[in-house]
N, C-alpha and C. Protein backbone atom coordinates (compact mmCIF):
# COMPACT_ATOMS: atom_id res chain seq x y z
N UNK A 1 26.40 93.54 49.95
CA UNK A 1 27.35 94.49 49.44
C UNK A 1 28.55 94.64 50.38
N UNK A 2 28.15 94.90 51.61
CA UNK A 2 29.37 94.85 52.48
C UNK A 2 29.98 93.51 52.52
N UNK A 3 29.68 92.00 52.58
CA UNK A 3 30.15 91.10 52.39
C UNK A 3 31.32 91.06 51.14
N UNK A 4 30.68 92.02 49.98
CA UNK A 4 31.79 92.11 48.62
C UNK A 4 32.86 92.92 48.93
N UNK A 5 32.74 93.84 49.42
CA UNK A 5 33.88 95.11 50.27
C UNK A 5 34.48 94.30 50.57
N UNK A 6 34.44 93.36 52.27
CA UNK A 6 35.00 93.18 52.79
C UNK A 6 36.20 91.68 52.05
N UNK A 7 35.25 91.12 50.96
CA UNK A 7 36.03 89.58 50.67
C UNK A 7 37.07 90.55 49.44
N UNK A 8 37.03 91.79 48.75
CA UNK A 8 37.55 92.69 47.74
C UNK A 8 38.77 92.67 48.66
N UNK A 9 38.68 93.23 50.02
CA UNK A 9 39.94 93.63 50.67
C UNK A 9 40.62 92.81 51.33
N UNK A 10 39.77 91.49 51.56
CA UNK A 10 40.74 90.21 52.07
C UNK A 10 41.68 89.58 50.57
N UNK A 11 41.33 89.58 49.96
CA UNK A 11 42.11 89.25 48.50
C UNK A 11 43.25 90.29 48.11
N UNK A 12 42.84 91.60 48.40
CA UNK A 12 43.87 92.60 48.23
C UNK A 12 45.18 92.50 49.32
N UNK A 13 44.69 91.92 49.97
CA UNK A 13 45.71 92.02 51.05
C UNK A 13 46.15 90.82 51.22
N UNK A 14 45.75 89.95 50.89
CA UNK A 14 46.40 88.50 50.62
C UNK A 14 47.24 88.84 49.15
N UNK A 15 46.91 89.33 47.68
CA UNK A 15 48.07 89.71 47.15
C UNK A 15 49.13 90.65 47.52
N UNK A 16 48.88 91.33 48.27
CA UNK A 16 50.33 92.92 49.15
C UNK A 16 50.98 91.93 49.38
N UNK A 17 50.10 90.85 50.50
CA UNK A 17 51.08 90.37 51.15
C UNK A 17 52.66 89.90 51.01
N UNK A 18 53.13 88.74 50.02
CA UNK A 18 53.81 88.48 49.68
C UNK A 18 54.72 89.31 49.01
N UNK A 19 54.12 90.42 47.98
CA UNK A 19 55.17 91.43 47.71
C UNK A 19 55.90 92.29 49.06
N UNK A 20 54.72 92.48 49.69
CA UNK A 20 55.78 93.45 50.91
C UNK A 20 56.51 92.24 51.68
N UNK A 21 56.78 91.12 51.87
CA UNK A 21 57.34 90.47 52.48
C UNK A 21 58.90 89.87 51.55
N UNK A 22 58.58 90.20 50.26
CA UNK A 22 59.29 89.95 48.99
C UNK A 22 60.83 91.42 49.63
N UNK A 23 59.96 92.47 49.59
CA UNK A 23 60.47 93.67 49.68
C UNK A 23 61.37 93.69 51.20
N UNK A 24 60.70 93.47 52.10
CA UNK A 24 61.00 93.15 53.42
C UNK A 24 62.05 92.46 53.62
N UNK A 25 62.26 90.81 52.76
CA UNK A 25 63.19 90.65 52.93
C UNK A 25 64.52 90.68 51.88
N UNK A 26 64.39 91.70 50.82
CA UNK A 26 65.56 91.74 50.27
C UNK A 26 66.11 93.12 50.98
N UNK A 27 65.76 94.25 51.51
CA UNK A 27 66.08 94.91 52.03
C UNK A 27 66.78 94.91 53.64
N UNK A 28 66.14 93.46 54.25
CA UNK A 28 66.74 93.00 55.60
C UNK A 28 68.37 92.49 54.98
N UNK A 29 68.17 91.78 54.01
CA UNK A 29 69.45 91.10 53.72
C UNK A 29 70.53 92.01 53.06
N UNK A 30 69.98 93.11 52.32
CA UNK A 30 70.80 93.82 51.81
C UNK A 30 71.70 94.69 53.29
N UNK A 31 70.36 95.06 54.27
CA UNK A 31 71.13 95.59 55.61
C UNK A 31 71.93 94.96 56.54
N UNK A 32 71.81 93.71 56.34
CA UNK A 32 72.50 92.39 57.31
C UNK A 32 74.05 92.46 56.23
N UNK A 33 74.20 92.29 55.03
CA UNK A 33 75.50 92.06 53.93
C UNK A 33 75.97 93.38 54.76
N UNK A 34 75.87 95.05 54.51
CA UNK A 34 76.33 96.00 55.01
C UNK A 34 76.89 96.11 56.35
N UNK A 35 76.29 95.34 57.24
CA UNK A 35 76.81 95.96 58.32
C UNK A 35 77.56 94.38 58.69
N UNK A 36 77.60 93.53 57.88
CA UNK A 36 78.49 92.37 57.79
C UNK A 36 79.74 92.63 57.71
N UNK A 37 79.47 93.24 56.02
CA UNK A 37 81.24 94.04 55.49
C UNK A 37 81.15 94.88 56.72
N UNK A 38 80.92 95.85 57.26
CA UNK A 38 81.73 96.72 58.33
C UNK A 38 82.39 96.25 59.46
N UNK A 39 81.88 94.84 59.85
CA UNK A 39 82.46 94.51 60.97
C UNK A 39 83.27 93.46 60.84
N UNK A 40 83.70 93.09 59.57
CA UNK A 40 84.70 92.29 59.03
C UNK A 40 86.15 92.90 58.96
N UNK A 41 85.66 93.92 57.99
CA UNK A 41 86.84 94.41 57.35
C UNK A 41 86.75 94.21 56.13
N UNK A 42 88.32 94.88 55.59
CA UNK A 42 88.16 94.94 54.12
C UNK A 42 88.37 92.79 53.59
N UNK A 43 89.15 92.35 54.64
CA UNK A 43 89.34 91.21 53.70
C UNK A 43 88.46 89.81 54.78
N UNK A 44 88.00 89.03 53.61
CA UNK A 44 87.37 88.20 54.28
C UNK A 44 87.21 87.43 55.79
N UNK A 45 86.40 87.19 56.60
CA UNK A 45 86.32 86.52 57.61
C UNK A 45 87.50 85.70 58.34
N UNK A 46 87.80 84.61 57.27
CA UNK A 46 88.70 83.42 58.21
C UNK A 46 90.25 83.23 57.14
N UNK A 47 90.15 84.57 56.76
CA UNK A 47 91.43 84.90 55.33
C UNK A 47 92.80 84.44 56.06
N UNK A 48 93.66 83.56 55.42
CA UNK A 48 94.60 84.39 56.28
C UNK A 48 95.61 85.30 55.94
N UNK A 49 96.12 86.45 57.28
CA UNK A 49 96.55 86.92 57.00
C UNK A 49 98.21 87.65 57.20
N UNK A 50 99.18 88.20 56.89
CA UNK A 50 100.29 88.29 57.84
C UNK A 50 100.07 89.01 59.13
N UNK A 51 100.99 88.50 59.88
CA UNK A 51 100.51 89.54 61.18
C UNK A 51 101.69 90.98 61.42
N UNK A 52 101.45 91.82 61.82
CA UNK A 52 102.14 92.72 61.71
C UNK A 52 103.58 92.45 62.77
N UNK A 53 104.97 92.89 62.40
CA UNK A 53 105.88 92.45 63.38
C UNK A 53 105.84 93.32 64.70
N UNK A 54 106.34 92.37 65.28
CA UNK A 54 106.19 92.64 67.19
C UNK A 54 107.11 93.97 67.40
N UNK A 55 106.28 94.95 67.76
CA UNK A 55 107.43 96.24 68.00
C UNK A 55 108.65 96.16 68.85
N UNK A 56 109.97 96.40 68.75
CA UNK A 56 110.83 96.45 69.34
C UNK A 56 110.19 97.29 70.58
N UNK A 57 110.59 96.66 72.31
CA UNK A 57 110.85 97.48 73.12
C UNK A 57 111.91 98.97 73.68
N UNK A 58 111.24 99.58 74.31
CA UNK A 58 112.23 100.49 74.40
C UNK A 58 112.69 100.19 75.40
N UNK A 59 114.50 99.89 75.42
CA UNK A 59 115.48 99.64 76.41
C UNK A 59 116.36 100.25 76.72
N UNK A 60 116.62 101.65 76.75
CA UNK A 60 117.03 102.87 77.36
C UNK A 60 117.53 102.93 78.50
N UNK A 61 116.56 102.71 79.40
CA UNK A 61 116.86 102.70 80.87
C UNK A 61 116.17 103.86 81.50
N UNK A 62 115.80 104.85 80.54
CA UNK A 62 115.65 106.44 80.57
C UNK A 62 114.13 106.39 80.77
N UNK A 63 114.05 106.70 82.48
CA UNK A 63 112.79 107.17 82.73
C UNK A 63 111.68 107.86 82.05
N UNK A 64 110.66 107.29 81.91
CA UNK A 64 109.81 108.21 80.88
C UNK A 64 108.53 109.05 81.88
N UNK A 65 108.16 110.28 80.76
CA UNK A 65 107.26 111.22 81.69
C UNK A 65 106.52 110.67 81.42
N UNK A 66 105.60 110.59 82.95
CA UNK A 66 103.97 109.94 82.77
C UNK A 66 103.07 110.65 82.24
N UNK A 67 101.69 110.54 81.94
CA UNK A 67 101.20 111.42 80.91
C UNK A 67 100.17 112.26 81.38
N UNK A 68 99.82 111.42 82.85
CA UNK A 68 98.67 111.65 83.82
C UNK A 68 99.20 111.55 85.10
N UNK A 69 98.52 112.40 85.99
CA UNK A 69 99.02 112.43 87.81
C UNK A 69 98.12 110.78 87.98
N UNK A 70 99.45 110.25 88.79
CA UNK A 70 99.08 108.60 89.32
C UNK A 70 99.12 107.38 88.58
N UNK A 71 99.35 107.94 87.12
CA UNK A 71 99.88 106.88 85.85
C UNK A 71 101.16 105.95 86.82
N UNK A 72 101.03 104.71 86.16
CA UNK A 72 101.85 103.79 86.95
C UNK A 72 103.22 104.16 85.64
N UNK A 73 104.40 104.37 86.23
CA UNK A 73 105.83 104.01 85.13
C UNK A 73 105.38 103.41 84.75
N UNK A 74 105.99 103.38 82.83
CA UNK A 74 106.39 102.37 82.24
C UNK A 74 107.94 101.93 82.51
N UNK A 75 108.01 100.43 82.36
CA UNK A 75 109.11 99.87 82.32
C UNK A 75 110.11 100.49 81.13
N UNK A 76 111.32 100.49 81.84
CA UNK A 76 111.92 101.24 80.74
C UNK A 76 113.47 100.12 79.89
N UNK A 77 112.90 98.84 80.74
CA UNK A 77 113.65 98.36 80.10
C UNK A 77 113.41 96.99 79.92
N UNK A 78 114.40 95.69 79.09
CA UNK A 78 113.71 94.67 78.63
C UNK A 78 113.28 93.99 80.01
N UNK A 79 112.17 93.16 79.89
CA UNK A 79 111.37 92.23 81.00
C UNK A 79 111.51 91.16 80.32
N UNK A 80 111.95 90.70 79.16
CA UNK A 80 111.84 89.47 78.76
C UNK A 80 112.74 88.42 79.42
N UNK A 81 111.80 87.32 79.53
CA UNK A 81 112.84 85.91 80.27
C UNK A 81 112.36 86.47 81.89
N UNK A 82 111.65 87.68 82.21
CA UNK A 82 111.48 87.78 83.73
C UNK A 82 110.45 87.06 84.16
N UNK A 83 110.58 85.98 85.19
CA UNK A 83 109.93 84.97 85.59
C UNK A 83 108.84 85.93 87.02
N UNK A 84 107.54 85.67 86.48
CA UNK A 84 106.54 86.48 87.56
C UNK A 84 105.52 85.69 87.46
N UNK A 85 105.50 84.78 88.66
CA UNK A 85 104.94 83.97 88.62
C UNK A 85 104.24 84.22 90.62
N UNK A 86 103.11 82.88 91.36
CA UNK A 86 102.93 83.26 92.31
C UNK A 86 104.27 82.99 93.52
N UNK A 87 105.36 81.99 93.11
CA UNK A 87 106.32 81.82 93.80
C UNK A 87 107.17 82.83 93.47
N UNK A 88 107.71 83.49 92.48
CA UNK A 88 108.62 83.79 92.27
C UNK A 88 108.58 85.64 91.65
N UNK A 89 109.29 86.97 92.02
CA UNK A 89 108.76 88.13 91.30
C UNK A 89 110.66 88.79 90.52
N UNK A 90 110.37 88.82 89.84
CA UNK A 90 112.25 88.85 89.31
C UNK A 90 112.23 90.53 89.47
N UNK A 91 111.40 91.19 89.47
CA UNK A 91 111.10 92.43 89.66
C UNK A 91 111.31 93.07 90.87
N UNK A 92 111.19 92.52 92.12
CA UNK A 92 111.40 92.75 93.49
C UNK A 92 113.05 92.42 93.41
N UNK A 93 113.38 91.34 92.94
CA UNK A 93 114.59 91.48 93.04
C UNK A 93 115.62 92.77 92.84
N UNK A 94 115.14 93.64 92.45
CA UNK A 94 115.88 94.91 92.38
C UNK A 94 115.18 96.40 92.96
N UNK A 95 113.61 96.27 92.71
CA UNK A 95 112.97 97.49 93.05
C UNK A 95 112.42 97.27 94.28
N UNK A 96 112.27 95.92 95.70
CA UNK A 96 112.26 96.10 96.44
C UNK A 96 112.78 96.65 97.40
N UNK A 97 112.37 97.13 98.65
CA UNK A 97 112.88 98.87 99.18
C UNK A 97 114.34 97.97 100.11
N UNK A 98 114.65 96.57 100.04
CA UNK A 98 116.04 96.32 100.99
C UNK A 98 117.09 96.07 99.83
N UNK A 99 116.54 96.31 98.19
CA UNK A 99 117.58 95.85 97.24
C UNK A 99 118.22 96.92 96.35
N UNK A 100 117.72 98.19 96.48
CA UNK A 100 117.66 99.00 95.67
C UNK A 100 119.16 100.06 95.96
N UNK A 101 119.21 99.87 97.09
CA UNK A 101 120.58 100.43 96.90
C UNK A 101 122.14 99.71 96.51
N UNK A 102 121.73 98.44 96.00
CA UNK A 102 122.55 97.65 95.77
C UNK A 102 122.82 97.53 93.67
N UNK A 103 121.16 97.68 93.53
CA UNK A 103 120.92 97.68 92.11
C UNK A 103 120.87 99.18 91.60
N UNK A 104 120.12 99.99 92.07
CA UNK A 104 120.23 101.17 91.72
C UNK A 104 119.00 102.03 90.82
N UNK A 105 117.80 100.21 91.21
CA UNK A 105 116.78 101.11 90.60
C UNK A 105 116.06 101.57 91.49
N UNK A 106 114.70 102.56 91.36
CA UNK A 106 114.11 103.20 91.46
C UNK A 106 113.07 102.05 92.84
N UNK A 107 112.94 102.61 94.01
CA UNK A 107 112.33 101.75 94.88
C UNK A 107 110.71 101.94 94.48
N UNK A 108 110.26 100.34 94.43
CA UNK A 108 108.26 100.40 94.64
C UNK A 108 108.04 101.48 95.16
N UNK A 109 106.72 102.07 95.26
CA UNK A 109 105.94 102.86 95.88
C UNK A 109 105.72 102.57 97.18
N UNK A 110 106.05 103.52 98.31
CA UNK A 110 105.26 102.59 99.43
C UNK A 110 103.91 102.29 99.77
N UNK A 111 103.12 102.61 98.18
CA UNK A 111 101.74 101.94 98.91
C UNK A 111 101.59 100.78 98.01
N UNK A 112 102.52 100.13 97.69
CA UNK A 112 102.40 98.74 97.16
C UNK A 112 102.53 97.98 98.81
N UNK A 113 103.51 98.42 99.61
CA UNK A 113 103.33 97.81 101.34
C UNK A 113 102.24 97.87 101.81
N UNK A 114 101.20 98.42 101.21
CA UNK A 114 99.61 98.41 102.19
C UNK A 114 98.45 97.61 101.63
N UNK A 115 98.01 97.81 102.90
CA UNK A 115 96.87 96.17 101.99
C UNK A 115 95.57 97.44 101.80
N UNK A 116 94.27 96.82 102.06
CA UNK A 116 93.33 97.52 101.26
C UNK A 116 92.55 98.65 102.47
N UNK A 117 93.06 98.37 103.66
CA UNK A 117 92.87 99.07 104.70
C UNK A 117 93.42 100.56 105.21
N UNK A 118 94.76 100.57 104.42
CA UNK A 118 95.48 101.47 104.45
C UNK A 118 96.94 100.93 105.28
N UNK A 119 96.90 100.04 106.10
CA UNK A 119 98.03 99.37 107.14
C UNK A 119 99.63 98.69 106.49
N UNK A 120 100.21 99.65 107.11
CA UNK A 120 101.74 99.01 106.24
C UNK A 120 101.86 97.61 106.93
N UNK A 121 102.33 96.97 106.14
CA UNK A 121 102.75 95.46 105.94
C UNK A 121 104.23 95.37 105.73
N UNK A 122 105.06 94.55 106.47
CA UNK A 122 106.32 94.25 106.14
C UNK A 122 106.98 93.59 104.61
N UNK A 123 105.73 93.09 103.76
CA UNK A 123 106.37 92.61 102.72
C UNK A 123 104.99 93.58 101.76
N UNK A 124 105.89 92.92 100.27
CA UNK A 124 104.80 93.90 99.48
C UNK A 124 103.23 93.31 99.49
N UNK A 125 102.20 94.03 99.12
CA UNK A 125 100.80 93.58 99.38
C UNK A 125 100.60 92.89 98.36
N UNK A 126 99.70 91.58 98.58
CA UNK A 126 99.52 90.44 97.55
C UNK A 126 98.72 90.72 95.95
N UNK A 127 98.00 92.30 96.38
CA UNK A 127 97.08 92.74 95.41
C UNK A 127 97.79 93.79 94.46
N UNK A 128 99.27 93.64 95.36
CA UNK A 128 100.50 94.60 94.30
C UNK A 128 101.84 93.97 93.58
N UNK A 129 101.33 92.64 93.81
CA UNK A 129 102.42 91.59 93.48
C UNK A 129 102.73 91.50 92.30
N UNK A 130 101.94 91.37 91.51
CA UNK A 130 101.68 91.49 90.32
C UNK A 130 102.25 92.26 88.76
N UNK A 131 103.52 92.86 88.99
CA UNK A 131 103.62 94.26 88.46
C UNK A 131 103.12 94.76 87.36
N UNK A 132 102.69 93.77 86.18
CA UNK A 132 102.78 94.03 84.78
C UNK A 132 101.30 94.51 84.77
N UNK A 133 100.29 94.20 85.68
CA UNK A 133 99.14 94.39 86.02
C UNK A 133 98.40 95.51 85.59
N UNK A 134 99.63 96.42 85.68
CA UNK A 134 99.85 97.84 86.24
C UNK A 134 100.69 98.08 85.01
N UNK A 135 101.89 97.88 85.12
CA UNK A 135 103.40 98.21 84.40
C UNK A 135 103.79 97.62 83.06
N UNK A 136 103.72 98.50 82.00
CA UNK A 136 104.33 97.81 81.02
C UNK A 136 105.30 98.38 80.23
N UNK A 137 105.97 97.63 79.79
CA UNK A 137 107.05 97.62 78.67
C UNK A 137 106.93 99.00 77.63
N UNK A 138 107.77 100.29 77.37
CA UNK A 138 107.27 101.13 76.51
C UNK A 138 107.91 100.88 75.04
N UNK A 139 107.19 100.81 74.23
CA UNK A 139 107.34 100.41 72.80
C UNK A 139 107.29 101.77 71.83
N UNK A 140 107.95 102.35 70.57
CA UNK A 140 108.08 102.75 70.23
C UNK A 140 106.82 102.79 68.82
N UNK A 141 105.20 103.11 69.21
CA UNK A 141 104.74 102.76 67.59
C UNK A 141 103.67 103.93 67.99
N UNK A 142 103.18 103.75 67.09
CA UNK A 142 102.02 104.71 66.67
C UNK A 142 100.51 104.89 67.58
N UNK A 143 100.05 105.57 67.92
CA UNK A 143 99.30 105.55 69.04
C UNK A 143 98.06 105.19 67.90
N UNK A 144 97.00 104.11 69.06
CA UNK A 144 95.82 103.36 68.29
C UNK A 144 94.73 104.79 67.87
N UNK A 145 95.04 105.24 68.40
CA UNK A 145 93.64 106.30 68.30
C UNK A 145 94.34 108.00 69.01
N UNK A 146 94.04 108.96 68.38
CA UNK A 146 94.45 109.92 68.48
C UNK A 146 94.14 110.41 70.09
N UNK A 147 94.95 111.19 70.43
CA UNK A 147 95.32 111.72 72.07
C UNK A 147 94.85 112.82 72.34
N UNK A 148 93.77 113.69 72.25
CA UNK A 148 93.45 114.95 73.07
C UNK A 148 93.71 115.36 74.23
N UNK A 149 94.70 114.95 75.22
CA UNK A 149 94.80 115.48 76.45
C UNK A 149 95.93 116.66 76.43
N UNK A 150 95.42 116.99 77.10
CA UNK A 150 95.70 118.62 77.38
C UNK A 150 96.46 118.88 78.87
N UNK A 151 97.40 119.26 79.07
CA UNK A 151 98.23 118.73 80.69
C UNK A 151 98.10 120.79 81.03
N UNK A 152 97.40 120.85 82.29
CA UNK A 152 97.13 121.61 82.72
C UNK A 152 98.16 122.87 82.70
N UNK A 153 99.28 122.74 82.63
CA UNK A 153 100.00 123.35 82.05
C UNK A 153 100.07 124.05 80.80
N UNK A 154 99.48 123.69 80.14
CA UNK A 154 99.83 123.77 78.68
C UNK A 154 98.57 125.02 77.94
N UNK A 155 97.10 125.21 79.14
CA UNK A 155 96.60 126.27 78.64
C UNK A 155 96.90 127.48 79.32
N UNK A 156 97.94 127.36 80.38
CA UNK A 156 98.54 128.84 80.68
C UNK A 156 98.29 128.63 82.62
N UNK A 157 97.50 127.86 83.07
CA UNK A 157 97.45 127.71 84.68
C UNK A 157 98.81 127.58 84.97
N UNK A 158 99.12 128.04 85.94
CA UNK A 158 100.28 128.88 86.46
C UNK A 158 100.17 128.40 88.19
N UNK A 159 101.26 127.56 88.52
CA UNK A 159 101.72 127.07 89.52
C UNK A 159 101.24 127.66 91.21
N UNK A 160 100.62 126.91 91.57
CA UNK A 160 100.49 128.03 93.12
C UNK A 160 101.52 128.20 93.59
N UNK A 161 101.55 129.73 94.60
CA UNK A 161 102.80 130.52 94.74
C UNK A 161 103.53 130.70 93.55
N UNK A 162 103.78 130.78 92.38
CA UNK A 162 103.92 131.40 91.13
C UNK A 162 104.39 133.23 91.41
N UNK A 163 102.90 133.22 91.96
CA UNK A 163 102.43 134.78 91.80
C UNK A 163 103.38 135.59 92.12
């Protein structure tokens, strides 16, 4: 009798089987299509498509407010055709601290002169050579994702010595 039990429930479960595996995998595939489309997008994989046009830079000249204490400037004006390469920085040509009173821009920082030790160096530091690294071009478009910052100012903190 127990021999019949047990061969009743090997047969029962040899027919489940295939249905729950039936079930198993139309529901894997239906979850694999879903989260396919989400990470596509609305239009197909290898579609093609137009690309959106290149935002005009802003070329003003007109210093812009940074948004955060220690934010690097944005450039406020065109860089295009500026050759920054390891021989060559078209950028020093005017904002280095022996050219600037000749051009009239705004001198480097002096801790672009220090290396990683803290020690001023006669030329700029090799790990600040770089500018765009840091510095870019400000463009006039729509911010990718919405901005919550809040500038300490703005919920009523009140300047030391104020008082």
């Amino acid at each position: 009798m127990r021999r019949e039990n047990r061969t009743h429930r090997l047969t029962a479960r040899r027919r489940l089987a295939p249905t729950a595996l039936a079930l198993l995998l139309v529901t894997g595939t239906a979850a694999l299509a879903q989260m396919a489309a989400e990470l596509t997008g609305p239009t197909p994989p290898m579609e093609n498509v137009p690309a959106d046009p290149i935002p005009r830079w802003v070329v003003d000249d007109i210093r812009q407010m940074r948004a955060y204490p220690e934010q690097p400037p944005v450039i406020p004006h065109s860089i295009e055709g500026y050759q920054l390469s390891v021989n060559a920085n078209r950028c020093l040509s005017c904002h280095k601290r022996e050219f600037v009173q000749g051009s009239g821009a705004p001198m480097i920082s002096i801790t672009h002169y220090m290396n990683r030790q803290g020690q001023m160096l006669a030329d700029v530091s090799p790990r600040r050579y770089f500018c765009t690294a840091c510095h870019v071009p400000q463009a006039n478009t729509p911010p990718l994702i919405d901005n919550t910052f809040t500038d300490m100012s703005e919920p009523g903190v009140e300047h030391a010595g104020d008082e």
